[in-house]
PDB file of N, CA and C in Angstrom:
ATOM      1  N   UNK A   1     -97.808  62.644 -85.609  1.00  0.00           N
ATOM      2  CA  UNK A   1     -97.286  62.162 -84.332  1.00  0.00           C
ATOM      3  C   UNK A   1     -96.988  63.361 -83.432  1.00  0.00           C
ATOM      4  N   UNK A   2     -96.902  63.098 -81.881  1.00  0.00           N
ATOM      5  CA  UNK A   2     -97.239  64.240 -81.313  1.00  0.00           C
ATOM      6  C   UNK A   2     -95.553  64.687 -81.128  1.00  0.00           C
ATOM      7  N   UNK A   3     -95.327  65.564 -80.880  1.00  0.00           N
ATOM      8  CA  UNK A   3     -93.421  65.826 -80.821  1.00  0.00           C
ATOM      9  C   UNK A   3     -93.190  65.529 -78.835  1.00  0.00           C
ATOM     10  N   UNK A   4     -94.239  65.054 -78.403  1.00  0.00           N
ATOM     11  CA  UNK A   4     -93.970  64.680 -76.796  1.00  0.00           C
ATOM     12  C   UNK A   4     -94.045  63.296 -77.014  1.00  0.00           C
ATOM     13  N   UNK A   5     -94.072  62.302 -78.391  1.00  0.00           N
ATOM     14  CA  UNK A   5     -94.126  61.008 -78.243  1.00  0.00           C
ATOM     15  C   UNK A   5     -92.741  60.812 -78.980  1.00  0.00           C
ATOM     16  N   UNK A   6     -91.951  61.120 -78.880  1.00  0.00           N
ATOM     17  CA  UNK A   6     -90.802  61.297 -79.890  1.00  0.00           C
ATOM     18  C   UNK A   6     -89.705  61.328 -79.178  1.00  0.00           C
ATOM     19  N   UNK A   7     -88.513  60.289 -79.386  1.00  0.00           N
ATOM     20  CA  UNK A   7     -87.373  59.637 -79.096  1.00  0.00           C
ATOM     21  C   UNK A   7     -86.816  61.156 -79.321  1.00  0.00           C
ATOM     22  N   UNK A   8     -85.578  61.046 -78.373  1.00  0.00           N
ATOM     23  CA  UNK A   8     -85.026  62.550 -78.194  1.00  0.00           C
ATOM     24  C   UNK A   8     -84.022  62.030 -79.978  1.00  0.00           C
ATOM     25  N   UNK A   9     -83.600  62.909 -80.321  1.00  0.00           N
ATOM     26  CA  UNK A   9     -82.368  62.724 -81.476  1.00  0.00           C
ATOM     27  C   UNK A   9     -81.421  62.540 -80.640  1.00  0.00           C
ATOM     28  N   UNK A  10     -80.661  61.198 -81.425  1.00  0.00           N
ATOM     29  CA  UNK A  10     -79.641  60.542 -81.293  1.00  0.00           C
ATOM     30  C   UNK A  10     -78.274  61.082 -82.553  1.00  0.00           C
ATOM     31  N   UNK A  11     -77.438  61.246 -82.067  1.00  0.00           N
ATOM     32  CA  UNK A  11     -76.259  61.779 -83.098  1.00  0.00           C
ATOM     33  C   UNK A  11     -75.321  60.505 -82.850  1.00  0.00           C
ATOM     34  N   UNK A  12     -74.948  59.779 -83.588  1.00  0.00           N
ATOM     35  CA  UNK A  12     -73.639  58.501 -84.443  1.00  0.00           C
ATOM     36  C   UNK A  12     -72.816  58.801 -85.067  1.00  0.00           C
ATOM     37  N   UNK A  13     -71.512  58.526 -84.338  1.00  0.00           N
ATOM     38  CA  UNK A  13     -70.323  58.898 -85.316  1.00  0.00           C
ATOM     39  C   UNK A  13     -70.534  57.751 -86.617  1.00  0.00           C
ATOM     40  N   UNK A  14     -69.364  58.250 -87.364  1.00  0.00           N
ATOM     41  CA  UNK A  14     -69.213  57.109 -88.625  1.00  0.00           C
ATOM     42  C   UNK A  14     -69.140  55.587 -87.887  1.00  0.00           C
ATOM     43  N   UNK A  15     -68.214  55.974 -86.964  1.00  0.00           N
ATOM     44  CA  UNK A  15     -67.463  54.903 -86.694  1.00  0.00           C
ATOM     45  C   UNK A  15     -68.844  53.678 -86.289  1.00  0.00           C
ATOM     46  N   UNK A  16     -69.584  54.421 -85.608  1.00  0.00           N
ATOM     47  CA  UNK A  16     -70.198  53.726 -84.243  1.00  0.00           C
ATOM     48  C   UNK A  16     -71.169  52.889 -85.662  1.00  0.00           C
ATOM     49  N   UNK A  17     -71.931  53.765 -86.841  1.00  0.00           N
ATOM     50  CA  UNK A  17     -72.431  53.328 -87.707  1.00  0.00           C
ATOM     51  C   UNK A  17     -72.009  52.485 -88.401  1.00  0.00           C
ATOM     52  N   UNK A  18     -70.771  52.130 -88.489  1.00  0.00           N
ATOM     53  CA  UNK A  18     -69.524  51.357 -89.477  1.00  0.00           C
ATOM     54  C   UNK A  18     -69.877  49.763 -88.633  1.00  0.00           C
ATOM     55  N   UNK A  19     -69.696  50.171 -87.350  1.00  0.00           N
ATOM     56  CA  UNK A  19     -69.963  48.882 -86.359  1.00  0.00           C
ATOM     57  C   UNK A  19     -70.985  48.307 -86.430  1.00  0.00           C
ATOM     58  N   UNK A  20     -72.490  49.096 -86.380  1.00  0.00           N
ATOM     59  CA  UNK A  20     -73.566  48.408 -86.573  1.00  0.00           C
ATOM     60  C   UNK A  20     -73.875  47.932 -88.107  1.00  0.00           C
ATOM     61  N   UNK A  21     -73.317  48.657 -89.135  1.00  0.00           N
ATOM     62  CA  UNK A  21     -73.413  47.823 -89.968  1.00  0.00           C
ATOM     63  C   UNK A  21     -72.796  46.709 -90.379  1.00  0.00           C
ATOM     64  N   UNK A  22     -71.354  46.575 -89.927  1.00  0.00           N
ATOM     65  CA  UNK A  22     -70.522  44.878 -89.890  1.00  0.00           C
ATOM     66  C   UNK A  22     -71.478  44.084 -89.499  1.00  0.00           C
ATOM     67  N   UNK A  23     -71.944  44.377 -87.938  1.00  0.00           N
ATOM     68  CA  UNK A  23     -72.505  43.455 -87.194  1.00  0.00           C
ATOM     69  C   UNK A  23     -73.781  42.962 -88.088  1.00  0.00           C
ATOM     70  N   UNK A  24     -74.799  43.864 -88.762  1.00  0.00           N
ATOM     71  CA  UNK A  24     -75.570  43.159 -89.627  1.00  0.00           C
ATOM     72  C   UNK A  24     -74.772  42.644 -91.169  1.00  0.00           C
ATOM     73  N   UNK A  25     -74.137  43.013 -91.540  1.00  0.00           N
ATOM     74  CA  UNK A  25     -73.833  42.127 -92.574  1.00  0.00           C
ATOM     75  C   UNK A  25     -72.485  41.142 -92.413  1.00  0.00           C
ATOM     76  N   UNK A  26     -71.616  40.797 -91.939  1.00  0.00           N
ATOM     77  CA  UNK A  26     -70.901  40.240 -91.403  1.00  0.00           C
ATOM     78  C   UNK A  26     -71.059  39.529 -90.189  1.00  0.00           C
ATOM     79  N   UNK A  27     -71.822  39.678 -89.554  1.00  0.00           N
ATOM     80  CA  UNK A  27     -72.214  38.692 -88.100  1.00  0.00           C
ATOM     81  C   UNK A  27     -73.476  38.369 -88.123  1.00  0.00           C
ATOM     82  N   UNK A  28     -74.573  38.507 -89.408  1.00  0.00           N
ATOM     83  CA  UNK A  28     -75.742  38.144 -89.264  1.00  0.00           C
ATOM     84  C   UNK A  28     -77.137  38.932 -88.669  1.00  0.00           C
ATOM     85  N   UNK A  29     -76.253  39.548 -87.765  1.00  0.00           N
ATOM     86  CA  UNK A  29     -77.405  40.509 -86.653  1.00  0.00           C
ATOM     87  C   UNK A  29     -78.593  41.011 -87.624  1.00  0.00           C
ATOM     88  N   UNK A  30     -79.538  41.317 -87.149  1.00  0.00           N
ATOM     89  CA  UNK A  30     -81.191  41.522 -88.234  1.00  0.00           C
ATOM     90  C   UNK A  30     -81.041  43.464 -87.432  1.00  0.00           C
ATOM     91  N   UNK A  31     -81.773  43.443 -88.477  1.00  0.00           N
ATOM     92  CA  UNK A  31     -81.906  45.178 -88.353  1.00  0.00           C
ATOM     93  C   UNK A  31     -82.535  45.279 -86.514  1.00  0.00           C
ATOM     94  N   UNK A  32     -84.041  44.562 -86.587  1.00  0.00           N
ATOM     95  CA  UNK A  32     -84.372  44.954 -85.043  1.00  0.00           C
ATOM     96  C   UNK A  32     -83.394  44.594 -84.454  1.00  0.00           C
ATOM     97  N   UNK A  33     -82.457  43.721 -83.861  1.00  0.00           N
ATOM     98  CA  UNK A  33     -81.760  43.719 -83.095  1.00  0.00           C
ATOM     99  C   UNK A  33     -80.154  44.924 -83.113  1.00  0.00           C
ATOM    100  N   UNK A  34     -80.249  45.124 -84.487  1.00  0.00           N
ATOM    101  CA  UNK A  34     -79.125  47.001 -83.855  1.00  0.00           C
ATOM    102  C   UNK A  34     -79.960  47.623 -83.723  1.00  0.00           C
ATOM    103  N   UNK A  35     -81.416  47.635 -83.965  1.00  0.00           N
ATOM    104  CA  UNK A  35     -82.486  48.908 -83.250  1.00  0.00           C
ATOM    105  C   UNK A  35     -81.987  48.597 -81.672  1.00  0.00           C
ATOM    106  N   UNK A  36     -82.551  47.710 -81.779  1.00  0.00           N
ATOM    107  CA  UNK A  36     -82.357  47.458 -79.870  1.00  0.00           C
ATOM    108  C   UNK A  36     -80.411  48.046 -79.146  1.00  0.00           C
ATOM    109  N   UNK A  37     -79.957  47.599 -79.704  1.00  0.00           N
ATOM    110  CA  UNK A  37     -78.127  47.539 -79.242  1.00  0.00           C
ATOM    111  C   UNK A  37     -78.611  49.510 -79.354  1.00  0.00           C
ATOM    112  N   UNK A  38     -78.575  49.875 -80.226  1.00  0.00           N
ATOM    113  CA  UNK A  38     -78.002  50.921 -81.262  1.00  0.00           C
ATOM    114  C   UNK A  38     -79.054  52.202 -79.945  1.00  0.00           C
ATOM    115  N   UNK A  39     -80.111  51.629 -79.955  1.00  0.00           N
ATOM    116  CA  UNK A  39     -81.509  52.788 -79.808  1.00  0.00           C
ATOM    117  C   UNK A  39     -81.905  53.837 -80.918  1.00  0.00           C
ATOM    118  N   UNK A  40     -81.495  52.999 -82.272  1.00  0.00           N
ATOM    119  CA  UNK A  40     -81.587  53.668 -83.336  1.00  0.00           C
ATOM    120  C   UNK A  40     -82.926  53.472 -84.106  1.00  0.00           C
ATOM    121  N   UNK A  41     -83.800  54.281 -85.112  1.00  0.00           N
ATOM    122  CA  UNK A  41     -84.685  54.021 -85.601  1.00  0.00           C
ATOM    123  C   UNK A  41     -84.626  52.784 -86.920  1.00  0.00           C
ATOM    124  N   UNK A  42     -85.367  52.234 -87.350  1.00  0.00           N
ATOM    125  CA  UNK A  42     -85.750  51.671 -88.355  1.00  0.00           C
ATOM    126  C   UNK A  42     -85.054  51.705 -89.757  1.00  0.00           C
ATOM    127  N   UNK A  43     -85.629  53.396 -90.127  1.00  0.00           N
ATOM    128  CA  UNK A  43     -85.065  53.991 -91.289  1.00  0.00           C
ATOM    129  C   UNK A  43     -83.348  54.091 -91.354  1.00  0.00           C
ATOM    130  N   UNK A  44     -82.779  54.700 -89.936  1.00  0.00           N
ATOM    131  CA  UNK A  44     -81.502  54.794 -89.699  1.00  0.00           C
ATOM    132  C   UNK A  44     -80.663  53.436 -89.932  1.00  0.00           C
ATOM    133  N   UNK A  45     -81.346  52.528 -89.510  1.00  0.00           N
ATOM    134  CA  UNK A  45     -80.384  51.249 -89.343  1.00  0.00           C
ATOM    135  C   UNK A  45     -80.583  50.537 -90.398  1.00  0.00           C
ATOM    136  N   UNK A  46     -81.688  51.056 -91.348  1.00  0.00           N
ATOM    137  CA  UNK A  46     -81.798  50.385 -92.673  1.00  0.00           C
ATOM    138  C   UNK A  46     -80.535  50.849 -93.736  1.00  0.00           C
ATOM    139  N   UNK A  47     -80.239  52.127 -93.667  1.00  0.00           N
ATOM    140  CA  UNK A  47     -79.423  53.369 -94.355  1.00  0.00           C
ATOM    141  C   UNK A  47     -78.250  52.770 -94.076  1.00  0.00           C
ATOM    142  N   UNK A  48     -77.995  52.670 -92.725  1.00  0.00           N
ATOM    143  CA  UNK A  48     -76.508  52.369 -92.202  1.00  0.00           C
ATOM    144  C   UNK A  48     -76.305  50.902 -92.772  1.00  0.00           C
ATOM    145  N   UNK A  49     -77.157  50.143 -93.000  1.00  0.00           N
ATOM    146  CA  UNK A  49     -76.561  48.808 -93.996  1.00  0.00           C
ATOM    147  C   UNK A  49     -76.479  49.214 -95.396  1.00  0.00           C
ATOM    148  N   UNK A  50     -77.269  49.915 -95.965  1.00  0.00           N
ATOM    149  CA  UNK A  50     -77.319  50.115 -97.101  1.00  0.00           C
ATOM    150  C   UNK A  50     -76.653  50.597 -97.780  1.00  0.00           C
ATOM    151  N   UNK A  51     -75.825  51.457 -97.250  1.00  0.00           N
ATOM    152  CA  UNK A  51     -74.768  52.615 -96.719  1.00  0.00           C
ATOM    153  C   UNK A  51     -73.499  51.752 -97.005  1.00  0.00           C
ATOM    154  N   UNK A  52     -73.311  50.894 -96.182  1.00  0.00           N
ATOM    155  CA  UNK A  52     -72.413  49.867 -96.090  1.00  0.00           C
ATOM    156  C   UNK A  52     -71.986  48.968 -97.126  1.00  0.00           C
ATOM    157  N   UNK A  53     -72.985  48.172 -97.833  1.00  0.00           N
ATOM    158  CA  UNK A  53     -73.077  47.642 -98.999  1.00  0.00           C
ATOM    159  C   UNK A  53     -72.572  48.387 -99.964  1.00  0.00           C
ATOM    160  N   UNK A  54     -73.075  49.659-100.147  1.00  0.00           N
ATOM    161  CA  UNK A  54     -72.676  50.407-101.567  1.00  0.00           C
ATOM    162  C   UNK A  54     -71.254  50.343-101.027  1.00  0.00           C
ATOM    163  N   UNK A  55     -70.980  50.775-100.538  1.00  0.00           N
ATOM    164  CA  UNK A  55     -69.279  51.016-100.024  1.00  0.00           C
ATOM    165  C   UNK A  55     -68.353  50.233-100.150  1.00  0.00           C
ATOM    166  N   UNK A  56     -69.087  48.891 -99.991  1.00  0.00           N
ATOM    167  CA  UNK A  56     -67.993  47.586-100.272  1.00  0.00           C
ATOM    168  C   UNK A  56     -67.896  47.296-101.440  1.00  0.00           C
ATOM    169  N   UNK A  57     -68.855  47.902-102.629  1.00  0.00           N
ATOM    170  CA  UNK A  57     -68.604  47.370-104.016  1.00  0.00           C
ATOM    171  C   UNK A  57     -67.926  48.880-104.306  1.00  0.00           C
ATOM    172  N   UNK A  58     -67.888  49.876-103.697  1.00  0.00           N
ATOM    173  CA  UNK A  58     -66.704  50.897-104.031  1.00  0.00           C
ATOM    174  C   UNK A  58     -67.502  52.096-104.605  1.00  0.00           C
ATOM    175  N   UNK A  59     -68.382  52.220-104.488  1.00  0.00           N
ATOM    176  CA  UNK A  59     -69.222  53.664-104.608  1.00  0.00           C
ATOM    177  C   UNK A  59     -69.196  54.344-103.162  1.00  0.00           C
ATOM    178  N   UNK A  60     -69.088  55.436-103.509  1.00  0.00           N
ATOM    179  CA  UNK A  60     -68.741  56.768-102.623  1.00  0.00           C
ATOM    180  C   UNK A  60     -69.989  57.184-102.654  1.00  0.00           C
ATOM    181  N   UNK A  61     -70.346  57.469-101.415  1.00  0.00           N
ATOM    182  CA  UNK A  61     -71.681  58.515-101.127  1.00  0.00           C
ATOM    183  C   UNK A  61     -71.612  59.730-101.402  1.00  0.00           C
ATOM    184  N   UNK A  62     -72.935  60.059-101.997  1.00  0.00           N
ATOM    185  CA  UNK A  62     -72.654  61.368-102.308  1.00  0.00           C
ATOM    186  C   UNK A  62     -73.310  62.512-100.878  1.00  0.00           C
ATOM    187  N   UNK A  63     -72.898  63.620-100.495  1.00  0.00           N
ATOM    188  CA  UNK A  63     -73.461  64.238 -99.506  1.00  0.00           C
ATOM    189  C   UNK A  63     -73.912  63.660 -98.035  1.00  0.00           C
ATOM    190  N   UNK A  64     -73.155  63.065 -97.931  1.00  0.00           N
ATOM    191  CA  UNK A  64     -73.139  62.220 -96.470  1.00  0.00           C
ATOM    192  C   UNK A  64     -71.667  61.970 -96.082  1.00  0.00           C
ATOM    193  N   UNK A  65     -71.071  61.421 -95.186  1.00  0.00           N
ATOM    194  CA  UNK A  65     -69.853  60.993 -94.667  1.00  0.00           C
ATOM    195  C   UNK A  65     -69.985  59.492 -94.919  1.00  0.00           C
ATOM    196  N   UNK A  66     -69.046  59.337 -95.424  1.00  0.00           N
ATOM    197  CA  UNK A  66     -68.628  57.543 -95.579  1.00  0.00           C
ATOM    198  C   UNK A  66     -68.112  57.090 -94.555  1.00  0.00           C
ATOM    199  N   UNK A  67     -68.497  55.589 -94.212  1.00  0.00           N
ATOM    200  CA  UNK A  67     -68.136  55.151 -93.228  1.00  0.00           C
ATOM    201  C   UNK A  67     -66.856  54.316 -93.222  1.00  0.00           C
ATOM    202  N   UNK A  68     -66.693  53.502 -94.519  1.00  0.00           N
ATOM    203  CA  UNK A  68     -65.462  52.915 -94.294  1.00  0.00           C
ATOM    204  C   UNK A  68     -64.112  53.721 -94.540  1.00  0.00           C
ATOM    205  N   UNK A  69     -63.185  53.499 -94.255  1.00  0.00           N
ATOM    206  CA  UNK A  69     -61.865  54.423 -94.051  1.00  0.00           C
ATOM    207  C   UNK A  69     -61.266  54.495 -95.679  1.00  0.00           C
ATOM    208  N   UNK A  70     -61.813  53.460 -96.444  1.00  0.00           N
ATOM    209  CA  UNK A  70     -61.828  53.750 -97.825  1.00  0.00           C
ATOM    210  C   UNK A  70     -62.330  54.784 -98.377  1.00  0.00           C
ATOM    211  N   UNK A  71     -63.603  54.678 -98.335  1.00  0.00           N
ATOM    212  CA  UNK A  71     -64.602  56.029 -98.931  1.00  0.00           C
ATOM    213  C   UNK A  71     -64.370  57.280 -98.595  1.00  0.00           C
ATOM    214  N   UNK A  72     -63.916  57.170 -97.189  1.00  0.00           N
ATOM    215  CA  UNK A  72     -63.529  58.444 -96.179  1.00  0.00           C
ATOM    216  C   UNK A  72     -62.167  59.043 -96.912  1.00  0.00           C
ATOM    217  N   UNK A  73     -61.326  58.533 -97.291  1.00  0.00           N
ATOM    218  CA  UNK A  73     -60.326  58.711 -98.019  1.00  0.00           C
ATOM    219  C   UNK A  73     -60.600  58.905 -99.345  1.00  0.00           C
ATOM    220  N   UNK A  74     -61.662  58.596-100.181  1.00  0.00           N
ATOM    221  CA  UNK A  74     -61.916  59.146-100.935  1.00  0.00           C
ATOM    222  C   UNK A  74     -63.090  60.200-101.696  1.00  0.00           C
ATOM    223  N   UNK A  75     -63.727  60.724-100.326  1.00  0.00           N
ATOM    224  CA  UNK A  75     -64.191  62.146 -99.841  1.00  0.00           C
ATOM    225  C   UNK A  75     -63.139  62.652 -99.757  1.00  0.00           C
ATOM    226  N   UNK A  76     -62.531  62.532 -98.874  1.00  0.00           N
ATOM    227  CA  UNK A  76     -61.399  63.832 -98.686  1.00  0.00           C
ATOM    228  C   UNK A  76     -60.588  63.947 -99.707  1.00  0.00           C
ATOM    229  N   UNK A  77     -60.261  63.349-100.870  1.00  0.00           N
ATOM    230  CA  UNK A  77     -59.238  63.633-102.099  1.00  0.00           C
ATOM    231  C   UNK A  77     -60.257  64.229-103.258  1.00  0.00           C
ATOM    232  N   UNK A  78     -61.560  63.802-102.987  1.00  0.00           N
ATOM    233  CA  UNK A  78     -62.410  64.564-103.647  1.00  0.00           C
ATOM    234  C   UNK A  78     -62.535  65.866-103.464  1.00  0.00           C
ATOM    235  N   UNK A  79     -62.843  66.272-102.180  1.00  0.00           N
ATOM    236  CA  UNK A  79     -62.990  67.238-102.022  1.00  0.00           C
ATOM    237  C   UNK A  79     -61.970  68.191-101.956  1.00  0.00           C
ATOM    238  N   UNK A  80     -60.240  67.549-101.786  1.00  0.00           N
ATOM    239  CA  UNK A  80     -58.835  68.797-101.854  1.00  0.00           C
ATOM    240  C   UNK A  80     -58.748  68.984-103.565  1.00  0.00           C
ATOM    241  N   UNK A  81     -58.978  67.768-104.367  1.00  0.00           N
ATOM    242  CA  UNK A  81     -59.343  68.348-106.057  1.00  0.00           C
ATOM    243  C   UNK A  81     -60.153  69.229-105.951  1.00  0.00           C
ATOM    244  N   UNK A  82     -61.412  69.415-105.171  1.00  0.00           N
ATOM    245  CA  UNK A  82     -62.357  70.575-105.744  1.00  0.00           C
ATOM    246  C   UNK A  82     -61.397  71.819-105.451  1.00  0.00           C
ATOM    247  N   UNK A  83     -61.159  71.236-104.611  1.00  0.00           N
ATOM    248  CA  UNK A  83     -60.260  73.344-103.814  1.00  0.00           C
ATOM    249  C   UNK A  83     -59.480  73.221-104.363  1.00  0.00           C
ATOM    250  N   UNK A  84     -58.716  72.476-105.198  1.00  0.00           N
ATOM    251  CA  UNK A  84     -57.376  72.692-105.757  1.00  0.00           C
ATOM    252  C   UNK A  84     -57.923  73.271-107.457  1.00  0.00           C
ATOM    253  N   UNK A  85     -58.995  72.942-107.599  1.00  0.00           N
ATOM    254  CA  UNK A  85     -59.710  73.283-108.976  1.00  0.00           C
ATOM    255  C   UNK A  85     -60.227  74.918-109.202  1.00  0.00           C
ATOM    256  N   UNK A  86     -60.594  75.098-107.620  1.00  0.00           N
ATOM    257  CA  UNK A  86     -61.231  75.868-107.745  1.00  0.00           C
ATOM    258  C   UNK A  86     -60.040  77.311-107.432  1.00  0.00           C
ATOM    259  N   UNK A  87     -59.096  77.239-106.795  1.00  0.00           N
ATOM    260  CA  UNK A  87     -58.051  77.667-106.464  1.00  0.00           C
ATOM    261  C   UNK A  87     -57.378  78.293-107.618  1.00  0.00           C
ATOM    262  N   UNK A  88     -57.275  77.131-108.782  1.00  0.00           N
ATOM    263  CA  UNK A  88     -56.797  77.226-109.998  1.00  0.00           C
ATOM    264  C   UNK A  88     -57.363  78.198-110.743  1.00  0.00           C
ATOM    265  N   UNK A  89     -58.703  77.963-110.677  1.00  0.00           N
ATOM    266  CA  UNK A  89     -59.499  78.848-111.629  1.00  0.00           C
ATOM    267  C   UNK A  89     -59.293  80.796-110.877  1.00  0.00           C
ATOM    268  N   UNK A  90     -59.120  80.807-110.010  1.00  0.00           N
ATOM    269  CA  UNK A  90     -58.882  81.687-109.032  1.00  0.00           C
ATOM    270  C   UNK A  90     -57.622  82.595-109.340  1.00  0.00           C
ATOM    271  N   UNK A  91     -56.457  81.456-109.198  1.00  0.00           N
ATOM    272  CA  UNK A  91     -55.088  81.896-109.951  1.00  0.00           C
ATOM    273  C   UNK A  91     -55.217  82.426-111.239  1.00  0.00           C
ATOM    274  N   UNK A  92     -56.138  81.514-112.074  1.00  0.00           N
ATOM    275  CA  UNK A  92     -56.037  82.455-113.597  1.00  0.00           C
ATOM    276  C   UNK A  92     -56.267  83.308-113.846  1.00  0.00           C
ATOM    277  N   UNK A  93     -57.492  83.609-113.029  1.00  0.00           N
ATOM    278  CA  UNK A  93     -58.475  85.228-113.147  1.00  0.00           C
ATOM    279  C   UNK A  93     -57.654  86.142-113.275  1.00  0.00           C
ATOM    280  N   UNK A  94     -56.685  85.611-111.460  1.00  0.00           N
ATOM    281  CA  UNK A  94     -55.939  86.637-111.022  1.00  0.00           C
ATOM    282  C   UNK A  94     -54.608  87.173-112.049  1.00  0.00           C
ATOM    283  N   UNK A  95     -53.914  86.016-112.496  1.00  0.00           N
ATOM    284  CA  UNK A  95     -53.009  86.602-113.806  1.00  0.00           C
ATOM    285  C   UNK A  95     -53.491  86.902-114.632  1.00  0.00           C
ATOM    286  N   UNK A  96     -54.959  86.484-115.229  1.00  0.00           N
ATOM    287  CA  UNK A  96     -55.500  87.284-116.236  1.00  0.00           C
ATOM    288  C   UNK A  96     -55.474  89.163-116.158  1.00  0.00           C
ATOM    289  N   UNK A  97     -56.332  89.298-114.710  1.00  0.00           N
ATOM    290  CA  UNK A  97     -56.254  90.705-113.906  1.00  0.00           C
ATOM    291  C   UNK A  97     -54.655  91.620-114.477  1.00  0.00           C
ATOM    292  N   UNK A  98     -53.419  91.044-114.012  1.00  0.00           N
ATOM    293  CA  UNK A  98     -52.120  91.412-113.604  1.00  0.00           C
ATOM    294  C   UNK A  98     -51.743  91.458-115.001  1.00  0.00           C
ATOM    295  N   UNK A  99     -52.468  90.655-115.886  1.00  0.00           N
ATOM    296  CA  UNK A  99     -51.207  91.113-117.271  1.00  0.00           C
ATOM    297  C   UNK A  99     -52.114  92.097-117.806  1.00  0.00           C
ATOM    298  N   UNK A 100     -53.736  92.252-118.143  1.00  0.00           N
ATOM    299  CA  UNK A 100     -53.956  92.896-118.604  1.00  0.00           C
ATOM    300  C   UNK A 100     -53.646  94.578-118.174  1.00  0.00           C
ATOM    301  N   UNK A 101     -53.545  94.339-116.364  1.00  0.00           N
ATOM    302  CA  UNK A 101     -53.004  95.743-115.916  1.00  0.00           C
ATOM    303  C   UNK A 101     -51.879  95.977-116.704  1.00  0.00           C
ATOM    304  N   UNK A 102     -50.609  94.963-116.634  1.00  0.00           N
ATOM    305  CA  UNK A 102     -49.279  95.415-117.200  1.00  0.00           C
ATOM    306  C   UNK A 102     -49.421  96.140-118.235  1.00  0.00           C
ATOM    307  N   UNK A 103     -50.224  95.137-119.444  1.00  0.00           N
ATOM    308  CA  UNK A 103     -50.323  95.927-120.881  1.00  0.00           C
ATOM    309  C   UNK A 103     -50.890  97.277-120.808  1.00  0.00           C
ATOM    310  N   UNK A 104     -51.959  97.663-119.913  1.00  0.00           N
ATOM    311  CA  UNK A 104     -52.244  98.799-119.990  1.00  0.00           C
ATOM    312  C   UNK A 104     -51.406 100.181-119.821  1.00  0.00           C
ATOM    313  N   UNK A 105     -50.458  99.427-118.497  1.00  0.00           N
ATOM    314  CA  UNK A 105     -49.643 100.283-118.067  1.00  0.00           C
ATOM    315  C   UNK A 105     -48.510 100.847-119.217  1.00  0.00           C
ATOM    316  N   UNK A 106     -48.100  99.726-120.323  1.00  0.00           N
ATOM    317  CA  UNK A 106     -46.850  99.702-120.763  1.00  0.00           C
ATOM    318  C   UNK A 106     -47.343 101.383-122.061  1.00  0.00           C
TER     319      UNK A 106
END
């Protein structure tokens, strides 16, 4: 395809994605018609339901932003465990470092 026949990129918050997917699974709406509302592609508005679904039975996306305020909440506790994990491992090194200096010193 030629890149002069090509829809400029469109950027969607969660939110705006959260909306078009209610509207198809909760109000019925069919994918072409949030193409049309949305000016979103095919693939996109397929994802953003699909997206949606997993979410309501309670799986967390992996490497993407979740859309419902559930998932979103549990990205972000995911991710303050990683830094708090990784933090940890960080702290130990570092007292590992500090006692073996002490003993040397003593």
């Amino acid at each position: 395809m030629n890149q002069t026949n090509r829809k400029p990129r469109q950027t969607y918050t969660a939110e705006q994605k959260l909306e078009y997917a209610k509207l198809m699974v909760e109000e019925g709406y069919s994918n072409r018609q949030i193409e049309e509302i949305s000016g979103a592609g095919t693939t996109a508005v397929i994802r953003w339901k699909k997206q949606y679904l997993q979410e309501l039975k309670g799986e967390t996306p992996q490497g993407k932003h979740a859309l419902t305020a559930e998932q979103q909440r549990i990205q972000e506790l995911e991710k303050q465990l990683w830094q708090a994990k990784r933090d940890n491992e960080i702290l130990k090194k570092a007292a590992a470092f500090f006692a073996m200096d002490n003993w040397s010193q003593s």
